[in-house]
Protein backbone atom coordinates (compact mmCIF):
# COMPACT_ATOMS: atom_id res chain seq x y z
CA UNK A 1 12.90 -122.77 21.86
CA UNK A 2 13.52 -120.96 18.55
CA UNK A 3 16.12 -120.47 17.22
CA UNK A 4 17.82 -118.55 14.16
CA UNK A 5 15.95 -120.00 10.57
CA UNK A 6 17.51 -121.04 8.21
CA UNK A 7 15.51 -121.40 3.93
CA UNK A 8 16.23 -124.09 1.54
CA UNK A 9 19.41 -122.78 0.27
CA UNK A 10 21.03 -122.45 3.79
CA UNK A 11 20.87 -118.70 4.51
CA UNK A 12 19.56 -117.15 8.00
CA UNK A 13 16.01 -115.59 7.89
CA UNK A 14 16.00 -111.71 9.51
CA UNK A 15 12.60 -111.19 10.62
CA UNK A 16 11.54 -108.06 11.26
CA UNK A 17 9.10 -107.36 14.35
CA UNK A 18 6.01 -105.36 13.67
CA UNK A 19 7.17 -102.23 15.91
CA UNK A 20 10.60 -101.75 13.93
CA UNK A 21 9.07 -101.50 10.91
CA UNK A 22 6.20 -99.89 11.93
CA UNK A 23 8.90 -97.32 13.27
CA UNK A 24 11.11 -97.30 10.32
CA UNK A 25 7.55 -96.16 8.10
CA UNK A 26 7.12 -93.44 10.16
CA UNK A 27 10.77 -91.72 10.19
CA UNK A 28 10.55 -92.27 6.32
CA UNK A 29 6.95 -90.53 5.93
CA UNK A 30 8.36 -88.05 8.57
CA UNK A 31 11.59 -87.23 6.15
CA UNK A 32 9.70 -86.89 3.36
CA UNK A 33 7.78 -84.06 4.70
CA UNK A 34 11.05 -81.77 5.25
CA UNK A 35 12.88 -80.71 2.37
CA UNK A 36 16.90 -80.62 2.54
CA UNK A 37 19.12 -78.38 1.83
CA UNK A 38 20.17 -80.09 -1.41
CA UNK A 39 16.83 -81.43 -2.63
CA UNK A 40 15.02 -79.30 -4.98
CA UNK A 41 11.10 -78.01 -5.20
CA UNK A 42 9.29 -79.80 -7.21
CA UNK A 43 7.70 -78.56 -9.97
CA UNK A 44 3.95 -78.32 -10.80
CA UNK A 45 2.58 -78.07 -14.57
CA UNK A 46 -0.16 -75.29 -14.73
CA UNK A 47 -3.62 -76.26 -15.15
CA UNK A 48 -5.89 -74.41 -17.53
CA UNK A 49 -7.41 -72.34 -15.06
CA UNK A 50 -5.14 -70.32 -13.72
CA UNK A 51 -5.92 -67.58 -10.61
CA UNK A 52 -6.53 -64.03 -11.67
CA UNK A 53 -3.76 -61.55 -10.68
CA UNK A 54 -5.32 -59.18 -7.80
CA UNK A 55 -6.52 -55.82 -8.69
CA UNK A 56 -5.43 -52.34 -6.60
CA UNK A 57 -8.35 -51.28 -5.71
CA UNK A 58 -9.45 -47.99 -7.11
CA UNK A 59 -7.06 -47.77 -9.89
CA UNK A 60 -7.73 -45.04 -12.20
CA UNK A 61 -7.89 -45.42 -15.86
CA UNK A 62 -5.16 -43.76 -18.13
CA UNK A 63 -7.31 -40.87 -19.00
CA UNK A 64 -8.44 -40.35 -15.58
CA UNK A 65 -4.94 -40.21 -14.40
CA UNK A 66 -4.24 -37.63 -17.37
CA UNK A 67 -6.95 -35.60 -16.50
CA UNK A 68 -5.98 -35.22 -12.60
CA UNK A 69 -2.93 -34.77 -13.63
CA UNK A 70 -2.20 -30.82 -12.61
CA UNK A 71 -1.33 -28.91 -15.29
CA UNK A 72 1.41 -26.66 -15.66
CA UNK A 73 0.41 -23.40 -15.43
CA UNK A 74 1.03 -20.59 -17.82
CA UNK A 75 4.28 -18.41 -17.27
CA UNK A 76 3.75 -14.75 -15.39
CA UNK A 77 2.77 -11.78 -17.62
CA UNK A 78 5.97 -9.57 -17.80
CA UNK A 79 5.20 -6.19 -16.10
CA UNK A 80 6.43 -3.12 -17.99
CA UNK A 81 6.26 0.03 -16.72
CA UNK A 82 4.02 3.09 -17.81
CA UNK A 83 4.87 5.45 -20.40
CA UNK A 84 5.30 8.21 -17.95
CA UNK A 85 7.66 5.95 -16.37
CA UNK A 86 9.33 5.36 -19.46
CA UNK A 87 9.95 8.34 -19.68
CA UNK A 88 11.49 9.24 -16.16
CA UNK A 89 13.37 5.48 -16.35
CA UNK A 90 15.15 6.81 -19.86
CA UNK A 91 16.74 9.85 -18.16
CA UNK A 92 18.02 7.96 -15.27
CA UNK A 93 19.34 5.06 -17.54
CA UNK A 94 21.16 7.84 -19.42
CA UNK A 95 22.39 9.58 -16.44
CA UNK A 96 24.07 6.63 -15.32
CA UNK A 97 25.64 5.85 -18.18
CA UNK A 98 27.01 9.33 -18.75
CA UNK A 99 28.66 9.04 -15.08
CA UNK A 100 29.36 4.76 -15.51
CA UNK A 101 30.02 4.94 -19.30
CA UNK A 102 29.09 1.44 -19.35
CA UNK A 103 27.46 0.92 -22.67
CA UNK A 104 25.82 -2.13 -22.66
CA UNK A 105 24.75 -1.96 -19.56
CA UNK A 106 22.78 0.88 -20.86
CA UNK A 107 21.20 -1.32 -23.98
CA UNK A 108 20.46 -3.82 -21.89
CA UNK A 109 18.05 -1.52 -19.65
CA UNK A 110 16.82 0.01 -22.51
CA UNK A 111 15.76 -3.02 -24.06
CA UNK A 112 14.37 -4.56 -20.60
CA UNK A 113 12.10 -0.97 -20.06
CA UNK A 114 10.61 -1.78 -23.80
CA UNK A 115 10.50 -5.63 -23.97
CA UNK A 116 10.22 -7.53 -26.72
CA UNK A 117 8.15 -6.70 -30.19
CA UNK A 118 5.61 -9.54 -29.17
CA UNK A 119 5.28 -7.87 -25.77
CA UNK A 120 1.69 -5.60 -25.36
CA UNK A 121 2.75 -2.38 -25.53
CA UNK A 122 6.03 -2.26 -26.89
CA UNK A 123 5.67 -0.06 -29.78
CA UNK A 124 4.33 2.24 -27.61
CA UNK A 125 7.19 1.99 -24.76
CA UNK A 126 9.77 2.11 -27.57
CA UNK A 127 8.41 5.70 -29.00
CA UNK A 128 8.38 6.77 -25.45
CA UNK A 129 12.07 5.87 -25.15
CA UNK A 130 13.16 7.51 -28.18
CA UNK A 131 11.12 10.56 -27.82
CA UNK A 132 12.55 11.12 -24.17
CA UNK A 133 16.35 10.77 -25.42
CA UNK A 134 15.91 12.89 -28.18
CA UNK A 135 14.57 15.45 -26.35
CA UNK A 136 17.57 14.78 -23.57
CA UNK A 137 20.04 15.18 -26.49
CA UNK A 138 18.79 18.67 -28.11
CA UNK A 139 19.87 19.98 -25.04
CA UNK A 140 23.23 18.60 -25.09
CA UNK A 141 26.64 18.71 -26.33
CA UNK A 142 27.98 17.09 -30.21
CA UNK A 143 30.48 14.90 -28.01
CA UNK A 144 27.26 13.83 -25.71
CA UNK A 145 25.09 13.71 -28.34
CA UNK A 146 27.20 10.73 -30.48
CA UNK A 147 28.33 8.95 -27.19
CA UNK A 148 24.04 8.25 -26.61
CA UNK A 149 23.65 7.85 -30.89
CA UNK A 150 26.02 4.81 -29.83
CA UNK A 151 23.78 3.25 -27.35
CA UNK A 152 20.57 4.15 -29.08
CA UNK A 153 21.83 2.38 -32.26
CA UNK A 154 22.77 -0.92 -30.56
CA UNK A 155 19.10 -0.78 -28.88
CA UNK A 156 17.00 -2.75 -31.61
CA UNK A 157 14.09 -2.58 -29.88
CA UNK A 158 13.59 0.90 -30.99
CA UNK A 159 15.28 1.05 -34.22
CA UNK A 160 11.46 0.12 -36.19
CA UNK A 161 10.10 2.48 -38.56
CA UNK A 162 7.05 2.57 -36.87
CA UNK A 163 8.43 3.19 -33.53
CA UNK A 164 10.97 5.97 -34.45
CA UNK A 165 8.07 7.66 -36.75
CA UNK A 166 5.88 7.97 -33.54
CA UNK A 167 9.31 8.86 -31.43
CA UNK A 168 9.99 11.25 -33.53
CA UNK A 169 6.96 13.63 -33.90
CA UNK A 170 6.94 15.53 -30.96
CA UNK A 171 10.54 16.61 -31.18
CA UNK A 172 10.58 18.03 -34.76
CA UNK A 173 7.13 20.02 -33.89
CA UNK A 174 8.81 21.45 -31.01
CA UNK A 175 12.23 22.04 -32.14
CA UNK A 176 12.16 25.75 -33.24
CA UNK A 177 10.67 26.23 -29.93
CA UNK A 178 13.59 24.32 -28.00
CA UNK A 179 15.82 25.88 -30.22
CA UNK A 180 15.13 29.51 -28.42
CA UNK A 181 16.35 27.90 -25.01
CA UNK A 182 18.94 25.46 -26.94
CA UNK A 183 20.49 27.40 -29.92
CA UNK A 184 21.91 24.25 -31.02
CA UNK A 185 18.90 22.18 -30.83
CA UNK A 186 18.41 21.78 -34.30
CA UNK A 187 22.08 20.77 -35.47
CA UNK A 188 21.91 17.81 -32.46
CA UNK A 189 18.60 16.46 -34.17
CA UNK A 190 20.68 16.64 -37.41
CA UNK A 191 23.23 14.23 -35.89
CA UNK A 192 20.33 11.85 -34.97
CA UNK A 193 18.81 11.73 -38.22
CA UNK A 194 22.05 11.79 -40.18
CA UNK A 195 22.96 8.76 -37.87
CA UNK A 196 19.68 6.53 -38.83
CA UNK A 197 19.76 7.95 -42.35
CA UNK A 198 23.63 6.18 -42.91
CA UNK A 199 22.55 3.16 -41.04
CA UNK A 200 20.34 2.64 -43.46
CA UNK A 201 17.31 2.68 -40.49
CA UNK A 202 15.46 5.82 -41.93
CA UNK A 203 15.10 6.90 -45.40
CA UNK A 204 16.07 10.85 -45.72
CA UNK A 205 12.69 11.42 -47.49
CA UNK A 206 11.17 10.90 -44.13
CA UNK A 207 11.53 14.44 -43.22
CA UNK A 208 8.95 15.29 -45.44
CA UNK A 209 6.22 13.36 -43.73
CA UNK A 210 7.30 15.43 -40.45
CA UNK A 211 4.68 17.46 -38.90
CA UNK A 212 3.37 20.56 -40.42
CA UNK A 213 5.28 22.63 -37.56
CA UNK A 214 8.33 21.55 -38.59
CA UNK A 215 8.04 21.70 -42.30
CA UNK A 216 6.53 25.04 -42.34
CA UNK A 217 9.39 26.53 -40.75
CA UNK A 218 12.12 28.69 -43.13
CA UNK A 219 14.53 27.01 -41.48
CA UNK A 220 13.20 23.07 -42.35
CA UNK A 221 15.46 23.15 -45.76
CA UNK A 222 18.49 23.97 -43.83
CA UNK A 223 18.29 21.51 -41.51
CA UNK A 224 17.74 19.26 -44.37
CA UNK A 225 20.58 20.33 -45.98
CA UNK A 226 22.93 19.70 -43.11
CA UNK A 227 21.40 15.87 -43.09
CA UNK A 228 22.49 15.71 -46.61
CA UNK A 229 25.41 17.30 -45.95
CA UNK A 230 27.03 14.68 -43.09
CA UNK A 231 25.45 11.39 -44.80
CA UNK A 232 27.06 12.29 -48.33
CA UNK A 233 31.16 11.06 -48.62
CA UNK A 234 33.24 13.71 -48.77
CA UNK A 235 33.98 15.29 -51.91
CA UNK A 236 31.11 13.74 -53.80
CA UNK A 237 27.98 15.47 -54.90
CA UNK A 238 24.48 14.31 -53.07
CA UNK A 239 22.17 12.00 -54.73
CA UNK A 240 19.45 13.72 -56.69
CA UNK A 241 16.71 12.52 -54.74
CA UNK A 242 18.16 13.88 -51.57
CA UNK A 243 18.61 17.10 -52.92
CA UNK A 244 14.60 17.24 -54.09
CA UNK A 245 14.18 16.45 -50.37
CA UNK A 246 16.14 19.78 -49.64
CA UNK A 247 14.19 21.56 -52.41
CA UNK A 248 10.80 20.67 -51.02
CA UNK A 249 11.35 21.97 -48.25
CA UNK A 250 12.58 25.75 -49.12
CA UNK A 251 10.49 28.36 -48.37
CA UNK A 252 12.13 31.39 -49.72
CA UNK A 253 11.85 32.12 -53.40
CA UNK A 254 14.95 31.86 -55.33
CA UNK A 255 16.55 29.58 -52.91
CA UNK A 256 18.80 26.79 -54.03
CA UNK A 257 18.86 23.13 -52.21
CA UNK A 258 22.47 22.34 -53.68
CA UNK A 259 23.52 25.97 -52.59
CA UNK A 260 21.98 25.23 -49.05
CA UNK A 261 23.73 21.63 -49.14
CA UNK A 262 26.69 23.90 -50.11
CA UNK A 263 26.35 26.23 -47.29
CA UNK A 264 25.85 23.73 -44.46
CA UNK A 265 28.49 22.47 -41.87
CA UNK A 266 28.54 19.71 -40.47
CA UNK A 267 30.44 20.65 -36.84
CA UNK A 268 30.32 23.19 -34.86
């Protein structure tokens, strides 16, 4: 019969059978496959040949991308109306305005009917414009005439040289013929002239490069003398070379431009 053993210095022998330990190798090999909640991964050091990074396929280059990229495209060309419409579009702009009395309402459809100097065909608008009120105010009354002088002035658009030289023609070839329909015809076109002549817009000398209608007329150095007449202060003699302007344009022998400068009035 066996019993407990006991070694050399007196202390019981455990001996374990073959199935508990067997047993107790497996629930440790079995453990160590699970991680717990408090152990931590373990950490691997990178080898030298590391795994390439997949690819998206078909993945265009930069300048690819750039080039199917869709470009923005270019703003709309403005539309402008055509001169005739100008033309029509000015009278109705002034109509308005002489019923509204809304003034910059009125430059502000001026200037959108012209566009801008960079704009195609804006000199050409802009002569249209000025040519079509002129003609409105040779027709008109002194107290109509300077409430549009007010709105044209503000419109800088047409206040070039260039496009008030071109604006201009076709009422001083035509104004001793309006003049038979508009007796006053000629003293409203000296209001506009006067008015671009003090702004400093127009040099008075201008009138001399007017067309040959105009200048041939005996009545040109009059209506250059009433120009001279409103632009000068009061009580102070005209500058010399606006009174050669009057002078070069007087037809009748013996006549004076200081006694025509004189002679004129500025009102009505």
């Amino acid at each position: 019969e066996l019993g407990p053993q006991v070694d050399e210095d007196g202390f019981t022998k455990v001996v374990r059978s073959s199935s508990t330990t067997a047993l107790n190798r497996s629930i440790s090999e079995g453990m160590s496959l699970q991680t717990s909640p408090q152990s931590k991964p373990m950490l691997r050091r990178a080898t030298s040949h590391s795994i390439p990074r997949p690819q998206p396929l078909n993945t265009p280059t930069t300048a690819a991308a750039k080039e199917k990229t869709p470009k923005t495209p270019p703003p709309a060309k403005k539309k402008f109306p055509s001169l005739e419409e100008c033309e029509n579009k000015t009278k109705n702009i002034f109509k308005e305005y002489f019923v509204g009395g809304d003034t910059d309402d009125a430059v502000l459809s001026v200037e959108e009917l012209v566009g801008n100097e960079d704009d195609e065909g804006s000199v050409e608008r802009g002569a249209k414009v000025v040519e079509a009120s002129v003609f409105l105010i040779l027709e008109m009354k002194q107290a109509d005439t300077e409430k549009m002088l007010t709105v044209l002035l503000k419109c800088k658009c047409l206040l070039s040289p260039q496009i008030l030289a071109v604006g201009l023609h076709d009422p001083f070839e035509f104004l001793y013929d309006i003049k038979i329909d508009a007796p006053h015809a000629d003293f409203m076109m000296a209001l506009v002239i006067a008015a671009l002549v003090r702004e400093g817009i127009l040099p008075l000398p201008l009138l001399l490069q007017a067309p040959d209608m105009f200048k041939s007329n005996p009545n040109s150095a009059k209506f250059a003398a009433v120009v001279v007449k409103m632009i000068s202060p009061p009580e102070s003699p005209p500058s010399e070379e606006h009174v050669e302007v009057v002078q070069n344009l007087v037809q009748k022998d013996g006549e004076k431009a200081t006694d025509l400068i004189d002679q004129a009035k500025t009102t009505l």
